[in-house]
C-alpha atoms as a PDB file:
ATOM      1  CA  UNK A   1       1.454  -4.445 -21.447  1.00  0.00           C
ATOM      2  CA  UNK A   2       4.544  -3.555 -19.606  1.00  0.00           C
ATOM      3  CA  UNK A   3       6.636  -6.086 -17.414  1.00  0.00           C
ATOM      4  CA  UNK A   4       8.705  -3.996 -15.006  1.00  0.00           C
ATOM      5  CA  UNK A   5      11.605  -5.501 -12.866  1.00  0.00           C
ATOM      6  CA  UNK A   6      12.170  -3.152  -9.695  1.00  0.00           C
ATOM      7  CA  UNK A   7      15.349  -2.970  -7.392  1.00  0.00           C
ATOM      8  CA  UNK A   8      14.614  -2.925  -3.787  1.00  0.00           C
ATOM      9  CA  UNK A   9      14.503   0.684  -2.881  1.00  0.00           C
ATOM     10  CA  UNK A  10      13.982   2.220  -6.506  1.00  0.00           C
ATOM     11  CA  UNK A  11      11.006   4.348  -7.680  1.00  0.00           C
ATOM     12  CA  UNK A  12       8.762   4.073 -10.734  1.00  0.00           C
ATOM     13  CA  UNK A  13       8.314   8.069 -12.524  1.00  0.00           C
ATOM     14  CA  UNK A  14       5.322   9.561 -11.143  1.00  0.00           C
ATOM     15  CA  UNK A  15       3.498  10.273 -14.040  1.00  0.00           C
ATOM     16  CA  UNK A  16      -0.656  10.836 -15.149  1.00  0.00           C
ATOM     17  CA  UNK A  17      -2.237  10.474 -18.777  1.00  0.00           C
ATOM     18  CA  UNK A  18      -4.637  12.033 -21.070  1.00  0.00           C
ATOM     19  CA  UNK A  19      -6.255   8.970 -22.193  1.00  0.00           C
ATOM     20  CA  UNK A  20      -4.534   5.984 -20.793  1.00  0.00           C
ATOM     21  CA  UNK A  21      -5.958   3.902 -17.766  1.00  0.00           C
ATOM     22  CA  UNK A  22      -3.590   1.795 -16.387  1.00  0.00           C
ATOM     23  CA  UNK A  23      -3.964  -1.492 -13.722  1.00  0.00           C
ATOM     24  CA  UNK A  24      -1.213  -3.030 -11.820  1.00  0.00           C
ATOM     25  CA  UNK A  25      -0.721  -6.276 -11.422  1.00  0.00           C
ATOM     26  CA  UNK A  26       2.141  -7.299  -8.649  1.00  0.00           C
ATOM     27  CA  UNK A  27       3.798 -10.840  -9.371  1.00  0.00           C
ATOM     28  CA  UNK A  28       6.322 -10.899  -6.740  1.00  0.00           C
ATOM     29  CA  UNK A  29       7.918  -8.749  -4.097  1.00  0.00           C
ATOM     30  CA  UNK A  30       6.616  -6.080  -1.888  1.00  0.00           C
ATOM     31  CA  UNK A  31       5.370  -2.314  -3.118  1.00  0.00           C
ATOM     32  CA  UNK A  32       3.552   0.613  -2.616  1.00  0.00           C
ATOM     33  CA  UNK A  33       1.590   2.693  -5.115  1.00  0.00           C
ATOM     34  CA  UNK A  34       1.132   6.038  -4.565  1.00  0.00           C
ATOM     35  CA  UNK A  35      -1.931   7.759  -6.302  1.00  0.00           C
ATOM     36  CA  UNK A  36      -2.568  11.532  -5.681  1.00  0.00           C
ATOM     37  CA  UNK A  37      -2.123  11.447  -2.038  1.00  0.00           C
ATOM     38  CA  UNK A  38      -3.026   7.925  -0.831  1.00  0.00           C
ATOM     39  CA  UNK A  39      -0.595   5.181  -0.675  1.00  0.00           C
ATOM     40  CA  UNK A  40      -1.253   1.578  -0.802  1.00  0.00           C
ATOM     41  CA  UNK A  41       0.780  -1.324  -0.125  1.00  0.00           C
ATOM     42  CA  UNK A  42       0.627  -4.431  -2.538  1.00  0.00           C
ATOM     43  CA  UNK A  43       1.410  -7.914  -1.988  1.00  0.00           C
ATOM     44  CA  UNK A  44       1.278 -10.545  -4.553  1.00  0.00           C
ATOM     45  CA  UNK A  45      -1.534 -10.974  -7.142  1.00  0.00           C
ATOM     46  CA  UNK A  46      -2.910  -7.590  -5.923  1.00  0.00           C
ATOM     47  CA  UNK A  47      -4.099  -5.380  -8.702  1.00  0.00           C
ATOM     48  CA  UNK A  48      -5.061  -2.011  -8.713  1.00  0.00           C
ATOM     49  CA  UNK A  49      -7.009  -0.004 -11.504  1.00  0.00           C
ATOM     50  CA  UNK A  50      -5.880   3.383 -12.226  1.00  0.00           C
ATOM     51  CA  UNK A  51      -7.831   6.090 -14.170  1.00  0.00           C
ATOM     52  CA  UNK A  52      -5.993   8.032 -16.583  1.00  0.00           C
ATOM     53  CA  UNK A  53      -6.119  11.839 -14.749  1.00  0.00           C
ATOM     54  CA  UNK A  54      -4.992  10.127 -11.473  1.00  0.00           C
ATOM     55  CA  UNK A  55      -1.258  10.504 -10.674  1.00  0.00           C
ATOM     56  CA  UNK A  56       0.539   7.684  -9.838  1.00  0.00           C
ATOM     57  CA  UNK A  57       4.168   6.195  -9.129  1.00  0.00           C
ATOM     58  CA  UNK A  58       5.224   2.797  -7.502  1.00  0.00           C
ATOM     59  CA  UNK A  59       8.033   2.223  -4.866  1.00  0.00           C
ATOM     60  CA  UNK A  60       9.535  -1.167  -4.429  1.00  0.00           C
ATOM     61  CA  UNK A  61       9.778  -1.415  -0.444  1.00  0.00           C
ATOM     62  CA  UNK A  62      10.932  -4.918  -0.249  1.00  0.00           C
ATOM     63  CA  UNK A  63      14.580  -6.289   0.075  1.00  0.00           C
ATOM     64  CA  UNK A  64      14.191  -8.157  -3.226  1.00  0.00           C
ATOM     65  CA  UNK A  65      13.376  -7.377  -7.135  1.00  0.00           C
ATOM     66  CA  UNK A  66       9.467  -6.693  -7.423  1.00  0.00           C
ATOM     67  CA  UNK A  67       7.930  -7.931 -10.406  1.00  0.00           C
ATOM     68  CA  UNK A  68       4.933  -5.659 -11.681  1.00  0.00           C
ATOM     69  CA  UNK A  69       2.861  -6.081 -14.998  1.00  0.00           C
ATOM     70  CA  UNK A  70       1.368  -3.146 -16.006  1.00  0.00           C
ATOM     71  CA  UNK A  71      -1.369  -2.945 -18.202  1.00  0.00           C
ATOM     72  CA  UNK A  72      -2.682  -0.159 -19.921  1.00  0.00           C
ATOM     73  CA  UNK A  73      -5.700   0.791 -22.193  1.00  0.00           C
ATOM     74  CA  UNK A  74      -6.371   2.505 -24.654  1.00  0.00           C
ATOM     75  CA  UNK A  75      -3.288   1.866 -26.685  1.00  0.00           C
ATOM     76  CA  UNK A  76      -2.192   5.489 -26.735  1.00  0.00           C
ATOM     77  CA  UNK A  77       1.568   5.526 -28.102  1.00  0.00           C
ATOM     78  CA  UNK A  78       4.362   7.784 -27.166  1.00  0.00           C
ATOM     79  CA  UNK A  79       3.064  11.347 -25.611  1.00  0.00           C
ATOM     80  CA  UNK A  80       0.138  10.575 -23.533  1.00  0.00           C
ATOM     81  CA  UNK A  81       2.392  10.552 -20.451  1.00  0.00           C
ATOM     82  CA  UNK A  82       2.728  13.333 -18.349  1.00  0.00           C
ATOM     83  CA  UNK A  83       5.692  12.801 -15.844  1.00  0.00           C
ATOM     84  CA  UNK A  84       5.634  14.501 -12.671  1.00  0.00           C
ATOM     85  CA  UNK A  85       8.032  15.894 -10.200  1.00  0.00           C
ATOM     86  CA  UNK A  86       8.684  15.822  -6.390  1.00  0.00           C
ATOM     87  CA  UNK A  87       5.736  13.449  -6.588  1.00  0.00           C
ATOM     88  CA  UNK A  88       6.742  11.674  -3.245  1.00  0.00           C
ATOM     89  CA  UNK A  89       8.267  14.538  -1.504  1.00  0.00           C
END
């Protein structure tokens, strides 16, 4: 479980995994979540699931801090991420 504290404006790293899935779970503010080409806008207490070959990056589009939790599955450890770049160019 990660807790991640977002400045309005700022951008997660776009990243996939080999093994991890990973959900989402917004707690306050306002964000979108970009996976592969789609992008979906989250409120509070929305969650969104997140296979592990999907590509994926969050964008805090609010005026405030968003609070996310993200939770992820299974416990991998360091080098199952694989970042991405230019991901929302």
């Amino acid at each position: 479980m990660t807790v991640m504290k977002m400045a309005p404006g700022i951008t997660s790293v776009a990243h996939r995994h080999k093994q991890q899935e990973e959900t989402y779970l917004v707690i306050d503010g306002d964000v979108e979540i970009k996976l592969e080409d789609e992008i979906v806008k989250l409120k509070p207490f929305d969650a969104v699931r997140v296979s592990r070959d999907t590509a994926r990056a969050l964008r805090n589009v609010g005026n405030k801090e968003a609070l996310i939790i993200a939770f992820g599955t299974p416990n991998t450890g360091p080098g199952d991420s694989i970042n991405l770049e230019n991901f929302w160019d």
